[in-house]
PDB file of N, CA and C in Angstrom:
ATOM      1  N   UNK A   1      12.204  -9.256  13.868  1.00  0.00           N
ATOM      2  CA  UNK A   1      11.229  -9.343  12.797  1.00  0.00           C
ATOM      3  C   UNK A   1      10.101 -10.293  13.185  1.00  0.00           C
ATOM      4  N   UNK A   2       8.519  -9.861  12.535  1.00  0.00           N
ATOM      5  CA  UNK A   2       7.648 -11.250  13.151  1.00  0.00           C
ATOM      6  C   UNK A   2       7.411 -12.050  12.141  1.00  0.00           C
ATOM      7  N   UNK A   3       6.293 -12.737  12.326  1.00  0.00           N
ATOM      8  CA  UNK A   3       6.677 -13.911  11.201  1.00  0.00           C
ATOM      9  C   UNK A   3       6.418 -12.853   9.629  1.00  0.00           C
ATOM     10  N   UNK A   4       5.392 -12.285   9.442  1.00  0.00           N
ATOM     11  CA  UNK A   4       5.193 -11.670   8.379  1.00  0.00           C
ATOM     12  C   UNK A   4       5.894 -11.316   7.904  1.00  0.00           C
ATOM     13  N   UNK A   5       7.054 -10.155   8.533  1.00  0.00           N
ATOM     14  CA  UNK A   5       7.890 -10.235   7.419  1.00  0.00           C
ATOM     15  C   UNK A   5       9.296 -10.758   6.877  1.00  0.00           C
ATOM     16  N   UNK A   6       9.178 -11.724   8.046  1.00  0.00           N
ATOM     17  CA  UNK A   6      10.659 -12.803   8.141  1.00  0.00           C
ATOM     18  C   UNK A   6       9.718 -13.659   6.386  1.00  0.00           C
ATOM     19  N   UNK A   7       8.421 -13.801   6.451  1.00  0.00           N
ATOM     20  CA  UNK A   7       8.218 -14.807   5.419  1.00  0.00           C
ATOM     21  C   UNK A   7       8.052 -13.785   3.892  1.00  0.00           C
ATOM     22  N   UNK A   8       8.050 -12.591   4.434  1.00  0.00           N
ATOM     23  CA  UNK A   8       8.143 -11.298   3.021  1.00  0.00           C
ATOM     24  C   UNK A   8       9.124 -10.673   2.556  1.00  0.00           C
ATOM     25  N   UNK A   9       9.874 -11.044   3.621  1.00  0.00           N
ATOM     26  CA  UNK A   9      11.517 -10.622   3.597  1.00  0.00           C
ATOM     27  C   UNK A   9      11.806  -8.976   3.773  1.00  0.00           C
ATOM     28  N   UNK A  10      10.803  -8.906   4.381  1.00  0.00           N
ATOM     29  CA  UNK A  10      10.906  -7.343   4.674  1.00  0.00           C
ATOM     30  C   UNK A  10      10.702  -7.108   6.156  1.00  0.00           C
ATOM     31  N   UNK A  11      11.775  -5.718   6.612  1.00  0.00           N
ATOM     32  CA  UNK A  11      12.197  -5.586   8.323  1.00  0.00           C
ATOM     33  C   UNK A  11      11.002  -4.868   8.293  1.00  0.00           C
ATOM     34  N   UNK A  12      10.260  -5.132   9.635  1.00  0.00           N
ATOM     35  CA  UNK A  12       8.671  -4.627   9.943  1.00  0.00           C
ATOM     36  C   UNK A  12       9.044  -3.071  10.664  1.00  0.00           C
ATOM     37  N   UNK A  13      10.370  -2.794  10.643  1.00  0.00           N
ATOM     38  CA  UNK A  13      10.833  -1.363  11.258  1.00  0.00           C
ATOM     39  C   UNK A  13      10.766  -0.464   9.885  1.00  0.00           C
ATOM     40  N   UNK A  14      10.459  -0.859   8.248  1.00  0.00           N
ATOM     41  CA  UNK A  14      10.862   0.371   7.411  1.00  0.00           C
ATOM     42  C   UNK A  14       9.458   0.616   7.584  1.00  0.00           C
ATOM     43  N   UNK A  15       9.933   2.112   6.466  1.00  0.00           N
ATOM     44  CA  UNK A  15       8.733   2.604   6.047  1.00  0.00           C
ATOM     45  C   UNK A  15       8.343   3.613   5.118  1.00  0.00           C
ATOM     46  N   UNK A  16       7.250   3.396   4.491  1.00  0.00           N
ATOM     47  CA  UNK A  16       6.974   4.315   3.248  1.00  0.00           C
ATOM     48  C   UNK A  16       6.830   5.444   3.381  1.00  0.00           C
ATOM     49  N   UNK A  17       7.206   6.656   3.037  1.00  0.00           N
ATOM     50  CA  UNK A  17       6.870   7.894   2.716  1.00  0.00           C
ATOM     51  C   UNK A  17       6.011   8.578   2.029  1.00  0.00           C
ATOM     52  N   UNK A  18       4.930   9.015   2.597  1.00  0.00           N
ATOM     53  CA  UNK A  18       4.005  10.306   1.344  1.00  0.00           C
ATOM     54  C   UNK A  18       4.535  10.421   0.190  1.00  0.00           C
ATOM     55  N   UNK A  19       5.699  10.664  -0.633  1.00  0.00           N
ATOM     56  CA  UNK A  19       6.497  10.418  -1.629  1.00  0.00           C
ATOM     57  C   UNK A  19       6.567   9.582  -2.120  1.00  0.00           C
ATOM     58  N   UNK A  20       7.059   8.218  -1.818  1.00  0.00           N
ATOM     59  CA  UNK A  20       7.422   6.934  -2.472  1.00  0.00           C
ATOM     60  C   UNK A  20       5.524   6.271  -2.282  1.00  0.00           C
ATOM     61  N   UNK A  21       4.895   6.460  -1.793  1.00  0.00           N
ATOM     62  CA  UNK A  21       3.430   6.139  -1.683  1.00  0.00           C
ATOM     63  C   UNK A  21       2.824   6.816  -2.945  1.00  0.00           C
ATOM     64  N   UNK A  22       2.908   8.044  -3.217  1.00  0.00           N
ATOM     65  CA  UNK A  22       2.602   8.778  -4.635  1.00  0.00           C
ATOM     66  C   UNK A  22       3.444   7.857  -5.514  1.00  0.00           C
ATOM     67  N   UNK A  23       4.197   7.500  -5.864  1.00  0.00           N
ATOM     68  CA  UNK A  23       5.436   7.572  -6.475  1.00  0.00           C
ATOM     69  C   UNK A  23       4.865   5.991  -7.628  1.00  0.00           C
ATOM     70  N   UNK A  24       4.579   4.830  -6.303  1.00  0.00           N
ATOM     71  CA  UNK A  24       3.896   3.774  -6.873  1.00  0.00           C
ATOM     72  C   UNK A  24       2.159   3.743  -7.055  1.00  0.00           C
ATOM     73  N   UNK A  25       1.937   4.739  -6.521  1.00  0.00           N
ATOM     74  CA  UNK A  25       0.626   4.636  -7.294  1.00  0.00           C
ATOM     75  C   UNK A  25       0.831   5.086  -8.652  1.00  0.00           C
ATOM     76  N   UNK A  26       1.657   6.323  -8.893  1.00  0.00           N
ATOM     77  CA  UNK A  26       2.316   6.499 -10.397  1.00  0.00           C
ATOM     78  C   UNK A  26       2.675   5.216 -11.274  1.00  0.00           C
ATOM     79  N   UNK A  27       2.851   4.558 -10.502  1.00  0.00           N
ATOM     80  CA  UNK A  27       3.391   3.000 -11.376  1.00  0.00           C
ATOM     81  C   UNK A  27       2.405   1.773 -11.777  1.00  0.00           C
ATOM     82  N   UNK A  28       1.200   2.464 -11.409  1.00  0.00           N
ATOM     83  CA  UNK A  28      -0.293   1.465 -11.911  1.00  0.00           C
ATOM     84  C   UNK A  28      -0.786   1.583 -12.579  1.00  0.00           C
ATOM     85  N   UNK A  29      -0.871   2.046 -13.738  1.00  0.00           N
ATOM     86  CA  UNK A  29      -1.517   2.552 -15.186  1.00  0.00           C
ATOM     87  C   UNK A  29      -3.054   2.411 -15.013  1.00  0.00           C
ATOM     88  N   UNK A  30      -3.245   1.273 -14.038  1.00  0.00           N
ATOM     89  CA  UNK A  30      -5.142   1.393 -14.375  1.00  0.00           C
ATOM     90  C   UNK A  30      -5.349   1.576 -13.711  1.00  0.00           C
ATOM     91  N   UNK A  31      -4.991   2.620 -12.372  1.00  0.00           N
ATOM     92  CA  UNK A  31      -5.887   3.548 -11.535  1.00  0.00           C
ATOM     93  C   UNK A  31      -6.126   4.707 -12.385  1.00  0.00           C
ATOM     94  N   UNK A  32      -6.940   5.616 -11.775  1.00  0.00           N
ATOM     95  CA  UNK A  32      -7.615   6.477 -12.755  1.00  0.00           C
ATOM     96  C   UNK A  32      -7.331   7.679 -11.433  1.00  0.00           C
ATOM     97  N   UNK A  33      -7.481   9.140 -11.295  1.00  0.00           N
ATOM     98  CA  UNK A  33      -6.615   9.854 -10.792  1.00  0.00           C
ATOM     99  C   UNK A  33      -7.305   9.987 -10.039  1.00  0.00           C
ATOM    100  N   UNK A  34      -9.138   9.666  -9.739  1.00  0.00           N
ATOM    101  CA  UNK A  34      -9.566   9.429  -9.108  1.00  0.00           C
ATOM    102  C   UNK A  34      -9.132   8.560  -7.794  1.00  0.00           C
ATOM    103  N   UNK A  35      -9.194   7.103  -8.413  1.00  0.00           N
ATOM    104  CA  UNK A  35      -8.536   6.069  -7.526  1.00  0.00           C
ATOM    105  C   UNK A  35      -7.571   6.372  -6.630  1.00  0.00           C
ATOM    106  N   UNK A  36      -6.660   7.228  -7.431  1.00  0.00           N
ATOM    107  CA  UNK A  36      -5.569   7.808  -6.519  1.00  0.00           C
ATOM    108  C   UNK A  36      -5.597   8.211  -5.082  1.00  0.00           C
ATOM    109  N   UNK A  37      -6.310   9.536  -5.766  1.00  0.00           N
ATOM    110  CA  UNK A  37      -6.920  10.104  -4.675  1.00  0.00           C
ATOM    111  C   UNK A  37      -7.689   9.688  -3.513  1.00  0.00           C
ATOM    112  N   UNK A  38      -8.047   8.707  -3.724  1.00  0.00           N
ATOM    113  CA  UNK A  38      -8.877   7.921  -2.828  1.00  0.00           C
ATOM    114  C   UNK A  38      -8.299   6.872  -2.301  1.00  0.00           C
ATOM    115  N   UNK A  39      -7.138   6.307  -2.486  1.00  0.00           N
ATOM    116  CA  UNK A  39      -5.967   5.401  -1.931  1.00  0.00           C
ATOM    117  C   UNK A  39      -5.551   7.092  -0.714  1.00  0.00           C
ATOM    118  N   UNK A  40      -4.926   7.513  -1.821  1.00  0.00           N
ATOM    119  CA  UNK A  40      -3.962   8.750  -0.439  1.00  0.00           C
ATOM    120  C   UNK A  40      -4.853   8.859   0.558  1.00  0.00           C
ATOM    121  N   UNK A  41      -6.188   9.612   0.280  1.00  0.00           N
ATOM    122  CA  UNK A  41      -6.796   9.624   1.618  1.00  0.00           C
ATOM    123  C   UNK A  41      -7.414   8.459   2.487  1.00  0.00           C
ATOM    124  N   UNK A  42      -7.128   6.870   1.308  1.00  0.00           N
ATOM    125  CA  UNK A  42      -7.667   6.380   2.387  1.00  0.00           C
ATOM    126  C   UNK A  42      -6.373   5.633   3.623  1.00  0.00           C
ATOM    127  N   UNK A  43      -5.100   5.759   3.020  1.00  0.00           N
ATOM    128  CA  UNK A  43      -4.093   5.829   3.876  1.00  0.00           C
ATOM    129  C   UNK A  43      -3.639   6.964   4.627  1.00  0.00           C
ATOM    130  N   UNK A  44      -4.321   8.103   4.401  1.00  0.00           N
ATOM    131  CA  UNK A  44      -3.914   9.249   4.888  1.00  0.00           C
ATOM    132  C   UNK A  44      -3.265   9.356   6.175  1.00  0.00           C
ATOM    133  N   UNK A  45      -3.616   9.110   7.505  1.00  0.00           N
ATOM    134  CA  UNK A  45      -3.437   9.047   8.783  1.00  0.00           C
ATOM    135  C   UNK A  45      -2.203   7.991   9.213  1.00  0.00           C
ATOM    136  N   UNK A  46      -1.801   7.235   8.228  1.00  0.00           N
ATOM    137  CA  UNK A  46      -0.982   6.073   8.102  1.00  0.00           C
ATOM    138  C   UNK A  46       0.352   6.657   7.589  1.00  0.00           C
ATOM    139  N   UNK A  47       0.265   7.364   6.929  1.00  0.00           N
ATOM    140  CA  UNK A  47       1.208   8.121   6.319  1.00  0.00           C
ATOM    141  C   UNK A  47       1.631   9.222   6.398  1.00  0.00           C
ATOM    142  N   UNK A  48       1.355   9.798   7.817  1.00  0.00           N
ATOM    143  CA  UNK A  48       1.448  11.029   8.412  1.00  0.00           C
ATOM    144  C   UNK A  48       2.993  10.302   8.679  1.00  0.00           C
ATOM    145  N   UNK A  49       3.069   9.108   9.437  1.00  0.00           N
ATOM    146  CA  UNK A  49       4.404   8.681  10.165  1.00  0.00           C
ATOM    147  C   UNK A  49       5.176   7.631   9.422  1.00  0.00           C
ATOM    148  N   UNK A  50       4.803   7.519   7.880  1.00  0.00           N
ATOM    149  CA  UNK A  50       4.995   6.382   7.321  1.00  0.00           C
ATOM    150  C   UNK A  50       4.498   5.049   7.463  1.00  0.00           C
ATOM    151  N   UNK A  51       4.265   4.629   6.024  1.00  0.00           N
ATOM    152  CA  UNK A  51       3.296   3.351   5.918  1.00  0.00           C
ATOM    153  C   UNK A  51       3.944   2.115   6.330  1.00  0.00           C
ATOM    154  N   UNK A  52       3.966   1.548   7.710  1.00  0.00           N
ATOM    155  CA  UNK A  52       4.573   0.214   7.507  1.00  0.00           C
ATOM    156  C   UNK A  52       4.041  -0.768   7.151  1.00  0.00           C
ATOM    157  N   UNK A  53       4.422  -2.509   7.378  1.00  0.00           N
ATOM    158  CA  UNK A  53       4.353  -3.366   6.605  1.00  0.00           C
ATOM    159  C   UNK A  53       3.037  -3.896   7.577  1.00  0.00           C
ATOM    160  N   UNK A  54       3.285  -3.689   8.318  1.00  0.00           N
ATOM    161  CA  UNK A  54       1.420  -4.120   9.269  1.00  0.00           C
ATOM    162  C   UNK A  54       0.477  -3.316   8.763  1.00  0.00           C
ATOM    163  N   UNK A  55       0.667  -2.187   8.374  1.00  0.00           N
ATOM    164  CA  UNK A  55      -0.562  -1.367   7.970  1.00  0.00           C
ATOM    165  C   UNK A  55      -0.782  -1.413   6.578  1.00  0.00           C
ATOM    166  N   UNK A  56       0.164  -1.772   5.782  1.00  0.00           N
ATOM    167  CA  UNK A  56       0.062  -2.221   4.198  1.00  0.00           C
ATOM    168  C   UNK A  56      -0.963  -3.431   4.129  1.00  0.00           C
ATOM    169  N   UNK A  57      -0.136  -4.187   5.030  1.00  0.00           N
ATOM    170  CA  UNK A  57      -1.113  -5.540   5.037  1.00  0.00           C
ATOM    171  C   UNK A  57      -2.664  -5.113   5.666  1.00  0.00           C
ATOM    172  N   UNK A  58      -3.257  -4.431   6.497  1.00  0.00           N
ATOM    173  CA  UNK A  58      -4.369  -4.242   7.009  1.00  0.00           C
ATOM    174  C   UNK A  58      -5.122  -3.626   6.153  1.00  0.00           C
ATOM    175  N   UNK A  59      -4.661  -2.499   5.449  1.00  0.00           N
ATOM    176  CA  UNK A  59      -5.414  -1.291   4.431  1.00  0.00           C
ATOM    177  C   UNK A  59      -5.287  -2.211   3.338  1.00  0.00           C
ATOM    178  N   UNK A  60      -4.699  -2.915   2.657  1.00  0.00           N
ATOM    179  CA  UNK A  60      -5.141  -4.107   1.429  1.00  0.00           C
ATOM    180  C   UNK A  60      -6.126  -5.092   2.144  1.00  0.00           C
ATOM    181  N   UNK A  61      -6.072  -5.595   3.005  1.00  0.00           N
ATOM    182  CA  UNK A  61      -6.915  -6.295   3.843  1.00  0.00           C
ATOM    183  C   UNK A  61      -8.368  -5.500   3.869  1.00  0.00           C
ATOM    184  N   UNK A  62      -8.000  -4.513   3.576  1.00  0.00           N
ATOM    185  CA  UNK A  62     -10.057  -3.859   4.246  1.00  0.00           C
ATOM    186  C   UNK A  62     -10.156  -3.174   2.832  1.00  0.00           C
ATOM    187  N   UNK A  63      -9.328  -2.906   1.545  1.00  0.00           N
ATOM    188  CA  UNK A  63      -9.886  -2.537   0.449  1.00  0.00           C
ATOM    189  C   UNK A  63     -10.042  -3.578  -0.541  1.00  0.00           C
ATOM    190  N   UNK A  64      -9.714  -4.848  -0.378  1.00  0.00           N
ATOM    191  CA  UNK A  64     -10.195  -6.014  -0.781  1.00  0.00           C
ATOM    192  C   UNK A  64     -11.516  -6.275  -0.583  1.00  0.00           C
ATOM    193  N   UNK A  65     -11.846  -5.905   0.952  1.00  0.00           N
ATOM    194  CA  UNK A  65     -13.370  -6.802   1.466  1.00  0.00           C
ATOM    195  C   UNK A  65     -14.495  -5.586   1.131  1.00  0.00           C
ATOM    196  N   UNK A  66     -13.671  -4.046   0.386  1.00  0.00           N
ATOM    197  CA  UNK A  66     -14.687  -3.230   0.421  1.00  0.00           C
ATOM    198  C   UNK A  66     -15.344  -2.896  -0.769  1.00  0.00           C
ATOM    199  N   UNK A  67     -16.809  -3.146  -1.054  1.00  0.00           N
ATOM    200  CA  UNK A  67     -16.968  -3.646  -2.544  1.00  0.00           C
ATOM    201  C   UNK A  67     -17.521  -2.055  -2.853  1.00  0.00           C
ATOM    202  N   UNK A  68     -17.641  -1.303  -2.187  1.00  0.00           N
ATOM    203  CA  UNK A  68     -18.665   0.027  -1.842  1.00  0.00           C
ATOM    204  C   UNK A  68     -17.391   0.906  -3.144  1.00  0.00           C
ATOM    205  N   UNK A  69     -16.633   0.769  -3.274  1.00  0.00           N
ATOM    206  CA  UNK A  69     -15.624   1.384  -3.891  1.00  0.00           C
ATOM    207  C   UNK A  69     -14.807   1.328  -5.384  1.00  0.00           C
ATOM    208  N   UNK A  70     -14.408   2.423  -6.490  1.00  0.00           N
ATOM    209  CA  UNK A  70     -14.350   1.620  -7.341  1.00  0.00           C
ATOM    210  C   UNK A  70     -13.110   0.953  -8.041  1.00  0.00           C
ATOM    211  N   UNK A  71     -12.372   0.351  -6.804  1.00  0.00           N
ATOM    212  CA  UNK A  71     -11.134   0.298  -6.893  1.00  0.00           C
ATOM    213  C   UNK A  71     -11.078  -1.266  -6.840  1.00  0.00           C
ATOM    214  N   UNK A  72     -10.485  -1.833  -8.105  1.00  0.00           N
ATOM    215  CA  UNK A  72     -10.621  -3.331  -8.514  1.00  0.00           C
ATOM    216  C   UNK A  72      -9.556  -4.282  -7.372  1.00  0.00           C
ATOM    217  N   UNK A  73      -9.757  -5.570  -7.950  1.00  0.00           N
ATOM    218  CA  UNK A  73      -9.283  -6.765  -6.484  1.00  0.00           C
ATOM    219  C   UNK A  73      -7.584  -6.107  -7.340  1.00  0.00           C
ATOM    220  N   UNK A  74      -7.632  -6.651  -8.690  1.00  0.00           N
ATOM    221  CA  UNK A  74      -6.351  -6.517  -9.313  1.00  0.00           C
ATOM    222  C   UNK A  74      -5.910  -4.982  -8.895  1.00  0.00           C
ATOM    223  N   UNK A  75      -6.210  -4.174  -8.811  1.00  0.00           N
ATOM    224  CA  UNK A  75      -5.547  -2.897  -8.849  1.00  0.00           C
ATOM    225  C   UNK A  75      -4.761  -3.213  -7.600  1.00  0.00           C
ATOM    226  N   UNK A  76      -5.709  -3.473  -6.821  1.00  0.00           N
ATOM    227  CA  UNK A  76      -5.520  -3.548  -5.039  1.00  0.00           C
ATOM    228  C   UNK A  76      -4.641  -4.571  -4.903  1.00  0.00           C
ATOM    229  N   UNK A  77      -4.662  -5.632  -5.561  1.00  0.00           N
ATOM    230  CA  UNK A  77      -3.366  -6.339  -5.691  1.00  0.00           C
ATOM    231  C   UNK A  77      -1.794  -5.617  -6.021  1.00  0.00           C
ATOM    232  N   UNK A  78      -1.902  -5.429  -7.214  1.00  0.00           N
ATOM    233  CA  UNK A  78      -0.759  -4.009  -7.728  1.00  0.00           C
ATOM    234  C   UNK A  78      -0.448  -3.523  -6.633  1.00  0.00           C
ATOM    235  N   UNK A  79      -1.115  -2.729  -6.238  1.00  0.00           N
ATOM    236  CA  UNK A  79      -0.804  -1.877  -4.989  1.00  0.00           C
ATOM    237  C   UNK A  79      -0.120  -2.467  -3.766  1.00  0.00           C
ATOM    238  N   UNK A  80      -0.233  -3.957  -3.553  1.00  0.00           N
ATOM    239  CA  UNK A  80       0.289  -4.838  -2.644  1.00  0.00           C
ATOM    240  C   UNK A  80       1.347  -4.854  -3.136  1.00  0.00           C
ATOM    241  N   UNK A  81       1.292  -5.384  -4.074  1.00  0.00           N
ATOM    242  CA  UNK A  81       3.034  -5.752  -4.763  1.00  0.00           C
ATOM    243  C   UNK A  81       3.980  -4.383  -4.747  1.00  0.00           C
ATOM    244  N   UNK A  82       3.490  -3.344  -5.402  1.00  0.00           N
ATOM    245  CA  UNK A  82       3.952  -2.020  -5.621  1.00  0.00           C
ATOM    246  C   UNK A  82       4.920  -1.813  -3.973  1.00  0.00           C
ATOM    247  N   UNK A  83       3.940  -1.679  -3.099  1.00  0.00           N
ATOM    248  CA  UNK A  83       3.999  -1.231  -1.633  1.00  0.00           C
ATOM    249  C   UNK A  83       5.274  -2.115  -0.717  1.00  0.00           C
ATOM    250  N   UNK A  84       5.283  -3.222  -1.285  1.00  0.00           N
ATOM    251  CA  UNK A  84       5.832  -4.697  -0.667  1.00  0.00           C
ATOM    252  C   UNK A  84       7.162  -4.297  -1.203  1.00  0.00           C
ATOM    253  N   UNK A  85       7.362  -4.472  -2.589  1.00  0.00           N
ATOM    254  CA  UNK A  85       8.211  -4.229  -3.201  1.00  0.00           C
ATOM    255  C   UNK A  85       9.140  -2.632  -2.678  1.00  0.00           C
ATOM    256  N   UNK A  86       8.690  -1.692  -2.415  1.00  0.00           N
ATOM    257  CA  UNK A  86       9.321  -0.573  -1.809  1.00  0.00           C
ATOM    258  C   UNK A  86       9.930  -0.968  -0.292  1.00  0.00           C
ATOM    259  N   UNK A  87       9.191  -1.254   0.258  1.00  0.00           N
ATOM    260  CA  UNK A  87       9.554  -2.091   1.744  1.00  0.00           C
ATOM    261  C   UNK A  87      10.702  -2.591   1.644  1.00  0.00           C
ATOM    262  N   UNK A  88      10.840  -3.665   0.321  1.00  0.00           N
ATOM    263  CA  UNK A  88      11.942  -4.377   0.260  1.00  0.00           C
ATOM    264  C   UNK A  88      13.338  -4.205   0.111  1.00  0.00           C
ATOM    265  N   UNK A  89      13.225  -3.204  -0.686  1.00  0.00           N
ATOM    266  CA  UNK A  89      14.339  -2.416  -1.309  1.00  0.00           C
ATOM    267  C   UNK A  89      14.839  -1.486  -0.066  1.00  0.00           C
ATOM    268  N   UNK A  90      14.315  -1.120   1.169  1.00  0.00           N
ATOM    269  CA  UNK A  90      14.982  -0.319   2.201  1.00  0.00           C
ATOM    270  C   UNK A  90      15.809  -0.977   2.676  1.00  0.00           C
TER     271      UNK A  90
END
């Protein structure tokens, strides 16, 4: 494990599924189906092989700094937790 997720408590070998990736965006009430849609594709290529915990952290990392979009800090937070939280549970 590296430090990230020895300090997240999550093995940097799981990984999310196209499924369980739908599944918690289902679990954010204030995305709009728009938003959705625009999370899936903007993980799209990530999730061909499953989302791991380096690329969770990078894609919250670059939809935080991206203001061009209309997807809030809090949502994008949610979505951290949401994502983290699935990780954990494998």
């Amino acid at each position: 494990m590296g430090i990230l997720s020895t300090l997240l408590g999550v093995d940097d070998t799981r990984k999310i599924s196209k499924k369980e990736f739908q599944e918690k965006l289902n679990e954010i009430p204030e995305l709009t189906g728009k938003e959705k849609e625009y999370l899936k594709a903007f993980f799209e290529n990530e999730l061909e092989n499953g989302l791991t915990l380096g690329e969770v952290k990078q894609g919250i990392h670059k939809l935080k700094h991206n203001y061009n979009d209309s997807i809030t800090e809090h949502e994008v937070e949610e979505l951290r937790k949401k994502l983290i939280e699935e990780l954990k549970q494998k």
